[in-house]
C-alpha atoms as a PDB file:
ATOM      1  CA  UNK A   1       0.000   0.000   0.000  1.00  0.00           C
ATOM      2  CA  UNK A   2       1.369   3.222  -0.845  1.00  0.00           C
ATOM      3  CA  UNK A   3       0.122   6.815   0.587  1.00  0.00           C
ATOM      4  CA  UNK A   4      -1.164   9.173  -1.137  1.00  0.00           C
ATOM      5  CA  UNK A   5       1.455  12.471  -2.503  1.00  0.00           C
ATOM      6  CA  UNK A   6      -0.108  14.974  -1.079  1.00  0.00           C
ATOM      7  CA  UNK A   7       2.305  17.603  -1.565  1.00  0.00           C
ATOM      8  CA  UNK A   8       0.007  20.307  -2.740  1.00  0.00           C
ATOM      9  CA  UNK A   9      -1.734  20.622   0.349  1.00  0.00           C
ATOM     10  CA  UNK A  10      -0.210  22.936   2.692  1.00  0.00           C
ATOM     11  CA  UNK A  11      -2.920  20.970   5.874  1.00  0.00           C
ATOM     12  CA  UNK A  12      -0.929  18.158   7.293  1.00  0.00           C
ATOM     13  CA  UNK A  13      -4.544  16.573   8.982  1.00  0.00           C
ATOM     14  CA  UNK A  14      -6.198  17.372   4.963  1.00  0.00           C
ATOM     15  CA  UNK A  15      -3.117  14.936   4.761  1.00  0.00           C
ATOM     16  CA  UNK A  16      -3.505  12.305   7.409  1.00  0.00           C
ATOM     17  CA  UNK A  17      -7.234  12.585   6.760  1.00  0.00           C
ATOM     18  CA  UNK A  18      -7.212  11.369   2.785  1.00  0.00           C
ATOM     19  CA  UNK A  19      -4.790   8.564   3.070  1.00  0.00           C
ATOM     20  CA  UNK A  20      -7.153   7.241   5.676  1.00  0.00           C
ATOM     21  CA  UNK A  21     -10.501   7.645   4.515  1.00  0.00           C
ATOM     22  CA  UNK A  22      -8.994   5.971   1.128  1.00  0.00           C
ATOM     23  CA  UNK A  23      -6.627   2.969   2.193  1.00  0.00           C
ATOM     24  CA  UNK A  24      -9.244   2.457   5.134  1.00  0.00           C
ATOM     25  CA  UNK A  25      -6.246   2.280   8.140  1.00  0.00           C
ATOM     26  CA  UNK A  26      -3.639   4.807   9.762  1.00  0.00           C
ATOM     27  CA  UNK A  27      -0.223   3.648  11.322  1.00  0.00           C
ATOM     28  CA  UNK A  28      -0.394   4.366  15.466  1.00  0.00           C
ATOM     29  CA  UNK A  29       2.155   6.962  14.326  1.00  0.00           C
ATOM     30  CA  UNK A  30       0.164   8.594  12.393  1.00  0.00           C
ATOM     31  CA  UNK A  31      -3.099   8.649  14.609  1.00  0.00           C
ATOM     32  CA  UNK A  32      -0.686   9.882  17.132  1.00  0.00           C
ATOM     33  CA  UNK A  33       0.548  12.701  15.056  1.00  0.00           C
ATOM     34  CA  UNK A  34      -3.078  14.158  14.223  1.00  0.00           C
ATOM     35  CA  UNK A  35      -3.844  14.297  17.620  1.00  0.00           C
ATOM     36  CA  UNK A  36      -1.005  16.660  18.647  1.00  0.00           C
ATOM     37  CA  UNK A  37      -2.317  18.600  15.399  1.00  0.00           C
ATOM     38  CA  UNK A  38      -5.583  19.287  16.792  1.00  0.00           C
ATOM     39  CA  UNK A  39      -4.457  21.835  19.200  1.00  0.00           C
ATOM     40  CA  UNK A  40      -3.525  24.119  16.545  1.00  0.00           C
ATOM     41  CA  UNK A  41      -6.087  23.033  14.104  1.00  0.00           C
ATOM     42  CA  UNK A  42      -8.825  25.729  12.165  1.00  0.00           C
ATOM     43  CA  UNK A  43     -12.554  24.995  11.755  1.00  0.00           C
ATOM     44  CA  UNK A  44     -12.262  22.596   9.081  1.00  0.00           C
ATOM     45  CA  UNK A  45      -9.124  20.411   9.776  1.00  0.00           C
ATOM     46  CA  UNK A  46     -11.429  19.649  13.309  1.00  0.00           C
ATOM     47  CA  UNK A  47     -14.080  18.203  11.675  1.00  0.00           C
ATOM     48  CA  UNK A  48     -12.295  16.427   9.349  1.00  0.00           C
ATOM     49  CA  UNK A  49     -10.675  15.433  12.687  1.00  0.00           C
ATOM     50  CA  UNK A  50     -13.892  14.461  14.925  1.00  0.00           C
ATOM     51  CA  UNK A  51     -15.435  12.733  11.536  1.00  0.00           C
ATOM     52  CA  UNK A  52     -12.085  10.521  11.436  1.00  0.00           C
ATOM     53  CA  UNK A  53     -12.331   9.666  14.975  1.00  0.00           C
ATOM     54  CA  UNK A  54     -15.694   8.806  14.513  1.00  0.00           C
ATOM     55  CA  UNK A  55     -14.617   6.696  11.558  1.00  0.00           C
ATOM     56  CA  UNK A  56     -11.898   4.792  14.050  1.00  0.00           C
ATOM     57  CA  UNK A  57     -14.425   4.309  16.799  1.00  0.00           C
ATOM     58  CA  UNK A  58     -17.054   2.475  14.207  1.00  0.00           C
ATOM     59  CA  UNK A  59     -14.104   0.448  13.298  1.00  0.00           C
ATOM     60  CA  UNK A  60     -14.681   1.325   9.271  1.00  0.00           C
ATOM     61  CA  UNK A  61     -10.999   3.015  10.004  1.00  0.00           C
ATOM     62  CA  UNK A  62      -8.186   0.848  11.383  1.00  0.00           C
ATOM     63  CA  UNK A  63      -5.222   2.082  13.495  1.00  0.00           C
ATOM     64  CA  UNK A  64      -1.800  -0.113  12.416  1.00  0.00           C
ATOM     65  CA  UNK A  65      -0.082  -0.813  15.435  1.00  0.00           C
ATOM     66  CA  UNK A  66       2.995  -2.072  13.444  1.00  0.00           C
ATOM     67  CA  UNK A  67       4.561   0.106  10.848  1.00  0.00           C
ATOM     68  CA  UNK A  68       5.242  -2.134   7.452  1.00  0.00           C
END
């Protein structure tokens, strides 16, 4: 599986938040890093944060514990 380029977004969580919602999983790292994002996060990037941990808690998104 390979991520998404994303380099024309300038949102790290826009980011995080497409390579999840397509490959269906995010590493522990990952899940880890968009939480410390929230704190400095605008309107947007927090509900594209709330709906992906809404996503993880229904279990349609999976969190990797091992990096591959």
């Amino acid at each position: 599986m390979q991520a998404i380029d994303c380099g024309q977004f300038k949102s790290k969580v826009v980011e995080l938040y497409l390579n999840a919602t397509c490959f269906g999983v995010i590493s522990k790292s990952q899940f880890q890093e968009l939480t410390q994002l929230e704190s400095a996060a605008d309107m947007g990037e927090m509900k594209l944060i709330r709906y992906l941990n809404l996503l993880i808690e229904r279990r349609t998104i999976r969190i990797r514990r091992i990096a591959s």
